[in-house]
PDB file of N, CA and C in Angstrom:
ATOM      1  N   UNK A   1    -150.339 -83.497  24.568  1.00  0.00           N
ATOM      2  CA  UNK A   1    -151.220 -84.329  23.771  1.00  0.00           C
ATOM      3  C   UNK A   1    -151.778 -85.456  24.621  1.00  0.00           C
ATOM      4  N   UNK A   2    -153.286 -85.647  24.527  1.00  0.00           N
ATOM      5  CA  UNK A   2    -153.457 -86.899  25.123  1.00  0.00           C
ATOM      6  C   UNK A   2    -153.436 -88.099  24.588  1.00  0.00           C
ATOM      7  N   UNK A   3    -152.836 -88.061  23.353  1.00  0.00           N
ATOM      8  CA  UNK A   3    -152.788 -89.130  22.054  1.00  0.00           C
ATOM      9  C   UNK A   3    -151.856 -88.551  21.081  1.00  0.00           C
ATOM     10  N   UNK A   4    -151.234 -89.937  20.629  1.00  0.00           N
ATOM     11  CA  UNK A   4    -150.182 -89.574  19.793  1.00  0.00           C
ATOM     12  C   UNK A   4    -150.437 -91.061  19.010  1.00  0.00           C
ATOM     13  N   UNK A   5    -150.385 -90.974  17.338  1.00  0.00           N
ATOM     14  CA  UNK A   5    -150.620 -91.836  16.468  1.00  0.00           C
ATOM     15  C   UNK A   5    -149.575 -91.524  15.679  1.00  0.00           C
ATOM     16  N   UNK A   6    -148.779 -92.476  15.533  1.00  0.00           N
ATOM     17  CA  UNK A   6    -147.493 -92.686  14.440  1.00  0.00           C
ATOM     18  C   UNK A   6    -148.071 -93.479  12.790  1.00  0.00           C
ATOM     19  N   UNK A   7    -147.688 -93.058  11.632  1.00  0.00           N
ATOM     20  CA  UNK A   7    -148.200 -94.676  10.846  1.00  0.00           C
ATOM     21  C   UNK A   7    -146.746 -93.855   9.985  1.00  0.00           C
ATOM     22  N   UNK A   8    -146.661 -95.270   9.287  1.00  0.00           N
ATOM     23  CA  UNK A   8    -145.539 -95.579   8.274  1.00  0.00           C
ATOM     24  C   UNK A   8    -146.157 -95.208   6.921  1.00  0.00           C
ATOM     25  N   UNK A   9    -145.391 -94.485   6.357  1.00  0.00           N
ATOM     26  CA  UNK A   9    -146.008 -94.304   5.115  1.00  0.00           C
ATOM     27  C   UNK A   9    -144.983 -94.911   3.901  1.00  0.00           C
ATOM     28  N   UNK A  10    -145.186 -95.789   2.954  1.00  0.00           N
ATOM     29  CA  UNK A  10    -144.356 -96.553   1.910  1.00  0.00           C
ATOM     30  C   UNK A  10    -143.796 -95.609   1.139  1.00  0.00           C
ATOM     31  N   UNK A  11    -143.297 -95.377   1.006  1.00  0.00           N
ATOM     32  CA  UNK A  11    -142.282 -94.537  -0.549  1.00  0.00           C
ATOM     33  C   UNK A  11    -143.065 -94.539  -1.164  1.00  0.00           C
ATOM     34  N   UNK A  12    -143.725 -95.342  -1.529  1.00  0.00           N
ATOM     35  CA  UNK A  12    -144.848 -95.310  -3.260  1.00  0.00           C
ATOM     36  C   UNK A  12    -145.915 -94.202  -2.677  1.00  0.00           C
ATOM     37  N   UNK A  13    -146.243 -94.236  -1.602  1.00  0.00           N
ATOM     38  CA  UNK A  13    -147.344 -93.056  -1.015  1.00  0.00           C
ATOM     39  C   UNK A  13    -147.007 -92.006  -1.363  1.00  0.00           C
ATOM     40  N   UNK A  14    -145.513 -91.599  -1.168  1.00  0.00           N
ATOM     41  CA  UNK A  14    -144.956 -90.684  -1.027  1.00  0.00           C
ATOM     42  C   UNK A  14    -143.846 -89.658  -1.568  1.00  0.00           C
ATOM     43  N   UNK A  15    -144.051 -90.441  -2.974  1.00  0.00           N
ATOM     44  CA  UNK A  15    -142.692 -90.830  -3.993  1.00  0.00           C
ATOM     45  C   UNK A  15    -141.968 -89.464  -3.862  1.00  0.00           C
ATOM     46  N   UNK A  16    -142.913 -87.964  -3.844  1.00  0.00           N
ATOM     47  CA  UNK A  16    -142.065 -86.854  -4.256  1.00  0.00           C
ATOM     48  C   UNK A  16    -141.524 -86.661  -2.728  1.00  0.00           C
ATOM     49  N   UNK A  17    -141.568 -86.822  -2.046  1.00  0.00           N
ATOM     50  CA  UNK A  17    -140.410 -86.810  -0.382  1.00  0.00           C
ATOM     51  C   UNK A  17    -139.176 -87.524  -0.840  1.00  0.00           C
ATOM     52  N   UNK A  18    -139.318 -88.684  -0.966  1.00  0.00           N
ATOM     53  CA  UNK A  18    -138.772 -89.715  -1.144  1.00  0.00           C
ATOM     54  C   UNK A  18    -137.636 -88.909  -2.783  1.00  0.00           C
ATOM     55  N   UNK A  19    -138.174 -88.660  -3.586  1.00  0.00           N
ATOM     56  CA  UNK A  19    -137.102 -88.046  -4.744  1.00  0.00           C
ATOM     57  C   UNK A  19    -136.253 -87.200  -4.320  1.00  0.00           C
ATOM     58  N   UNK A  20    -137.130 -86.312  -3.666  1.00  0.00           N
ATOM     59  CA  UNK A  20    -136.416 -84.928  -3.107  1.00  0.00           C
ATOM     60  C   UNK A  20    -134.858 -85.309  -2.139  1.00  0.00           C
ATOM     61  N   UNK A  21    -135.608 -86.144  -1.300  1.00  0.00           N
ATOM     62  CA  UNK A  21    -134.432 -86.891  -0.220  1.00  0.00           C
ATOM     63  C   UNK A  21    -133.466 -87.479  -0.682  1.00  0.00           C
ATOM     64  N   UNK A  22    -133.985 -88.222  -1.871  1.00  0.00           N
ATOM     65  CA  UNK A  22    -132.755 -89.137  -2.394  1.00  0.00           C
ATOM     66  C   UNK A  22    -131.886 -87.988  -3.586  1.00  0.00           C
ATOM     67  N   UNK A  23    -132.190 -87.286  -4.008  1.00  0.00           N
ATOM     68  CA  UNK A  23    -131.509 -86.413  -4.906  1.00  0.00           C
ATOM     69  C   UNK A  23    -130.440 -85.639  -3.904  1.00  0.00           C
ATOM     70  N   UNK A  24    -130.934 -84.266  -2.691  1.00  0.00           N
ATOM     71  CA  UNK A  24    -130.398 -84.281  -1.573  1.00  0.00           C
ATOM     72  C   UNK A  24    -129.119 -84.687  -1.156  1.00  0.00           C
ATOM     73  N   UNK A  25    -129.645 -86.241  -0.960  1.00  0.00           N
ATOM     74  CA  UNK A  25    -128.348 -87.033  -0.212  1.00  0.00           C
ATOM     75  C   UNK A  25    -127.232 -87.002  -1.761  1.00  0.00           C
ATOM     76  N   UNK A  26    -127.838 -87.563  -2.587  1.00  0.00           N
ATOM     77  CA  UNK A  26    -126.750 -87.686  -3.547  1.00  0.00           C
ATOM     78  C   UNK A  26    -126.013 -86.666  -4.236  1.00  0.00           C
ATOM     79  N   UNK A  27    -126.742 -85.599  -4.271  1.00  0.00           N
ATOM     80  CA  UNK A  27    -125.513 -84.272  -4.826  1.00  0.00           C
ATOM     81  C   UNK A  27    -124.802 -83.705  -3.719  1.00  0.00           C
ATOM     82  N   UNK A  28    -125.850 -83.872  -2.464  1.00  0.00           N
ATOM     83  CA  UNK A  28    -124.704 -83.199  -1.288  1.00  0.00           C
ATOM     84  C   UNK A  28    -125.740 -81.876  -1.355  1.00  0.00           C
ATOM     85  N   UNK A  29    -126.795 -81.886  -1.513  1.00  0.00           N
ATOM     86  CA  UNK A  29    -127.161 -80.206  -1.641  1.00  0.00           C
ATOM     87  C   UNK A  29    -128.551 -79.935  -0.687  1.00  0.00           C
ATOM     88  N   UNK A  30    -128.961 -79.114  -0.246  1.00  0.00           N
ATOM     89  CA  UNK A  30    -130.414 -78.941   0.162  1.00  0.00           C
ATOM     90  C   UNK A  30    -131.519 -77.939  -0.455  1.00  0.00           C
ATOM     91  N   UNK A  31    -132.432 -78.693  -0.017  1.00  0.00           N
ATOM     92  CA  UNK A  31    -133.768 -77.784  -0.993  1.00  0.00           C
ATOM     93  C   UNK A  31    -134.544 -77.125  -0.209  1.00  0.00           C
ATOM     94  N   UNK A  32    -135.143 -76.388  -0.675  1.00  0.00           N
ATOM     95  CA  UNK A  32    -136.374 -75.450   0.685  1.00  0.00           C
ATOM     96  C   UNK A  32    -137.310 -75.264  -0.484  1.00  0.00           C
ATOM     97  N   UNK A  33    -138.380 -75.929  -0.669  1.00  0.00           N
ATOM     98  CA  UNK A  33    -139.804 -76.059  -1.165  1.00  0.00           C
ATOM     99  C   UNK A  33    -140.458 -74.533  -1.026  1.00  0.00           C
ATOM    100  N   UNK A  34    -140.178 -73.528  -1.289  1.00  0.00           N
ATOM    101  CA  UNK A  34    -140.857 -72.504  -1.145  1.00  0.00           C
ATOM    102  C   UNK A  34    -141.799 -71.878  -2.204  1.00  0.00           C
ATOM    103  N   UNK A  35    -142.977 -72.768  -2.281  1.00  0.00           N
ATOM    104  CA  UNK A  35    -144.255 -72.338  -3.353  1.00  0.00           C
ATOM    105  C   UNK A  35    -143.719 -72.563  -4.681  1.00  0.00           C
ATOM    106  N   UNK A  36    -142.794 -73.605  -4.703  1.00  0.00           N
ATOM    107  CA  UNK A  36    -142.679 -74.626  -5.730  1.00  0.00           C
ATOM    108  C   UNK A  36    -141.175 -75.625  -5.699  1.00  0.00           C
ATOM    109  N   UNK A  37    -141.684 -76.600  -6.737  1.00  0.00           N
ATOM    110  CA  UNK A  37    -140.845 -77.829  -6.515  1.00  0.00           C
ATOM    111  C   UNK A  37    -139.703 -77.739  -7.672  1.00  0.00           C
ATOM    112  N   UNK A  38    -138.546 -78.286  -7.092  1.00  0.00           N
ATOM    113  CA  UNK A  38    -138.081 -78.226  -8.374  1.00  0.00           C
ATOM    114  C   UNK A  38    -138.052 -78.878  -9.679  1.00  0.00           C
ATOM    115  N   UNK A  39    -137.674 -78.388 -10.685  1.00  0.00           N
ATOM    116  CA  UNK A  39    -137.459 -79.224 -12.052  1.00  0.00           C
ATOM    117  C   UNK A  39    -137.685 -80.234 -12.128  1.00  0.00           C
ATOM    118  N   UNK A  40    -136.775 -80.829 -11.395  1.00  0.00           N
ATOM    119  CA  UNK A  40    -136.453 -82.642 -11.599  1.00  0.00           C
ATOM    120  C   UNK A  40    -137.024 -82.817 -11.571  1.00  0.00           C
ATOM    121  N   UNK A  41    -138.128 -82.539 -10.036  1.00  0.00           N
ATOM    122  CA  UNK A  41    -138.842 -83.521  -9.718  1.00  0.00           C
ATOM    123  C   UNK A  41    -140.020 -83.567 -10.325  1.00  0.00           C
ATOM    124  N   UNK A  42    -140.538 -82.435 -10.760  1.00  0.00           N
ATOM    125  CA  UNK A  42    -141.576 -82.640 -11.678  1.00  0.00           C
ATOM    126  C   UNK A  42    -141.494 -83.770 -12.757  1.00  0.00           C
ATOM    127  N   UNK A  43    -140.314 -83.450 -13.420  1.00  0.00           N
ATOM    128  CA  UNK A  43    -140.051 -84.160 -14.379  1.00  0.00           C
ATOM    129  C   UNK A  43    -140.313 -86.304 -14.339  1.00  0.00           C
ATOM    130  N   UNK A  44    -139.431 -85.936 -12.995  1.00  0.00           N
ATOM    131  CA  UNK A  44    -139.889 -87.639 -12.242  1.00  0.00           C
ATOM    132  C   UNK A  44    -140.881 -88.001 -11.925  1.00  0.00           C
ATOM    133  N   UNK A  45    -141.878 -87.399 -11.338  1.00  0.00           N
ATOM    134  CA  UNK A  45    -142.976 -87.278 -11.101  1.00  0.00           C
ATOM    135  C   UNK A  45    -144.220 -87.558 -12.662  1.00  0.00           C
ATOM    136  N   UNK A  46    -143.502 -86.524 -13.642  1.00  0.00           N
ATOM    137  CA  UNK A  46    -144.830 -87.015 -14.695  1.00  0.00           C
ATOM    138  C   UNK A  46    -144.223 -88.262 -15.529  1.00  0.00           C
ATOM    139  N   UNK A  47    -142.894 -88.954 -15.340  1.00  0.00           N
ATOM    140  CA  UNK A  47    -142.559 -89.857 -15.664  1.00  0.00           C
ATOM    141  C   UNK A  47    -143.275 -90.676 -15.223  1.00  0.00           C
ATOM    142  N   UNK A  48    -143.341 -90.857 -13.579  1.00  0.00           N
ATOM    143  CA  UNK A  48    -144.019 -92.105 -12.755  1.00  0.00           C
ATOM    144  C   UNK A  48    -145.206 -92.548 -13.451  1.00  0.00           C
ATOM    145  N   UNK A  49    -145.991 -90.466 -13.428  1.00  0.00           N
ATOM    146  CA  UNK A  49    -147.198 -91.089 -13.618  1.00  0.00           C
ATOM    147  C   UNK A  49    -147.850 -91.525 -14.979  1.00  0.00           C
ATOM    148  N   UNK A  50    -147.093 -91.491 -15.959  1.00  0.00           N
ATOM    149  CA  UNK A  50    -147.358 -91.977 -17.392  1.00  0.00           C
ATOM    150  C   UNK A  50    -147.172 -93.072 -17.142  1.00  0.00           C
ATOM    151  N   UNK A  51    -146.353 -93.762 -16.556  1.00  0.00           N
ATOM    152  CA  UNK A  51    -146.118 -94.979 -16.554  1.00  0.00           C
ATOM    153  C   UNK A  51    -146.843 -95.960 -15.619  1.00  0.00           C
ATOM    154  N   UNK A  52    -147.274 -95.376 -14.979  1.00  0.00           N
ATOM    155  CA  UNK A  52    -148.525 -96.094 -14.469  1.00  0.00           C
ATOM    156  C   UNK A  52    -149.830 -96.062 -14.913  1.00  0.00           C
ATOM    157  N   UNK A  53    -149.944 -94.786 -15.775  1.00  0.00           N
ATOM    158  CA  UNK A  53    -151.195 -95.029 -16.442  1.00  0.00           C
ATOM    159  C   UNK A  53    -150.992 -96.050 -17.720  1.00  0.00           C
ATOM    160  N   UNK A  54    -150.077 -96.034 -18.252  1.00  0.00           N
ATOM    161  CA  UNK A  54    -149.752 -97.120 -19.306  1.00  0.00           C
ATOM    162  C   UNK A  54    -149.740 -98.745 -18.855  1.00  0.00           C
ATOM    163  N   UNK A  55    -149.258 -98.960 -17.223  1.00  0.00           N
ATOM    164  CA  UNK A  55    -149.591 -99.931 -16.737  1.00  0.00           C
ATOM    165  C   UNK A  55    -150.831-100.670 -16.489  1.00  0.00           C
ATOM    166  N   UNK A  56    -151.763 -99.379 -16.103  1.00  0.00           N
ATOM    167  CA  UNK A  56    -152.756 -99.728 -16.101  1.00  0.00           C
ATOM    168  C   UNK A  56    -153.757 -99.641 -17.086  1.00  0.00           C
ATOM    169  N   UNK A  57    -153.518 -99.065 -18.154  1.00  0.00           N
ATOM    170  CA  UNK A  57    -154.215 -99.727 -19.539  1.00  0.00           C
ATOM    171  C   UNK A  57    -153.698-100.682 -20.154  1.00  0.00           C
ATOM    172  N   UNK A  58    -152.620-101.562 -20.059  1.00  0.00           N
ATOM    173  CA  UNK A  58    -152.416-102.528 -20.372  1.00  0.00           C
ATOM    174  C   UNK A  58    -152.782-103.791 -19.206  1.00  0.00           C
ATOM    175  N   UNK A  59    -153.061-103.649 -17.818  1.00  0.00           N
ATOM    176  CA  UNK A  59    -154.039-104.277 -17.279  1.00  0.00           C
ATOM    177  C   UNK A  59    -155.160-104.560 -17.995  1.00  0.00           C
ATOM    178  N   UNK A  60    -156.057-103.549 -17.685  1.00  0.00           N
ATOM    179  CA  UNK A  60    -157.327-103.132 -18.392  1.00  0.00           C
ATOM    180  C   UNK A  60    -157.343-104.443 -19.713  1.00  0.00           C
ATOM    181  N   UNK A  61    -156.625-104.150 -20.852  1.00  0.00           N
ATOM    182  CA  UNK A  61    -156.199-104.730 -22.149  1.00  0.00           C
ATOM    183  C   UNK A  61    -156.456-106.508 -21.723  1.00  0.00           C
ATOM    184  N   UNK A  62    -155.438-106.758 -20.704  1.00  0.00           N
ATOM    185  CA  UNK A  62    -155.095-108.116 -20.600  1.00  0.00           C
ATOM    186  C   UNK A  62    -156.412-108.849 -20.080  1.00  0.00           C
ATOM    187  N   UNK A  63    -157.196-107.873 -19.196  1.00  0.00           N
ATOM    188  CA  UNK A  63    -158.691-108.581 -18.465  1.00  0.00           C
ATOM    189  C   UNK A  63    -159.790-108.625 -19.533  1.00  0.00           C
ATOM    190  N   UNK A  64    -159.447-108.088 -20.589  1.00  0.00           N
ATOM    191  CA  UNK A  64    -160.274-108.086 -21.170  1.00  0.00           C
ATOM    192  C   UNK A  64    -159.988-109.067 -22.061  1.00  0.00           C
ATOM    193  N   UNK A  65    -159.167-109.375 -22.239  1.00  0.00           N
ATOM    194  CA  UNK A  65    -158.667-110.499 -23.397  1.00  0.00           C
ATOM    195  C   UNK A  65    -159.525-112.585 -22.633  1.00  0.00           C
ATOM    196  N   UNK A  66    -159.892-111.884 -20.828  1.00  0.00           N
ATOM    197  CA  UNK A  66    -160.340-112.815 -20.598  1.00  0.00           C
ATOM    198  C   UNK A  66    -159.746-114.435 -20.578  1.00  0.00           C
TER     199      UNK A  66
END
């Protein structure tokens, strides 16, 4: 390579690595992603993202209240 670029990526970028890894370490078990994810993580995953869309309509709500 005549270039090599590293960057850090935050957990929040990256949340489903980050689940997978931390589930992993804590049962003691390993996963192999093969053309799908598991259960959980879906499950964590549409948790997050309800809850950020609820965050952000209650933003929305509060700017408007002005």
């Amino acid at each position: 390579f005549r270039s090599l670029r590293i960057k850090h990526a935050r957990r929040s970028a990256n949340q489903l690595a980050h689940v997978i890894a931390t589930e992993s370490l804590r049962n003691g078990e390993e996963f192999y992603l093969e053309e799908k994810v598991p259960r959980f993580v879906v499950r964590i995953m549409e948790e997050e993202w309800i809850r950020a869309r609820l965050r952000r309509k209650m933003v929305k709500a509060l700017l408007s209240l002005g």
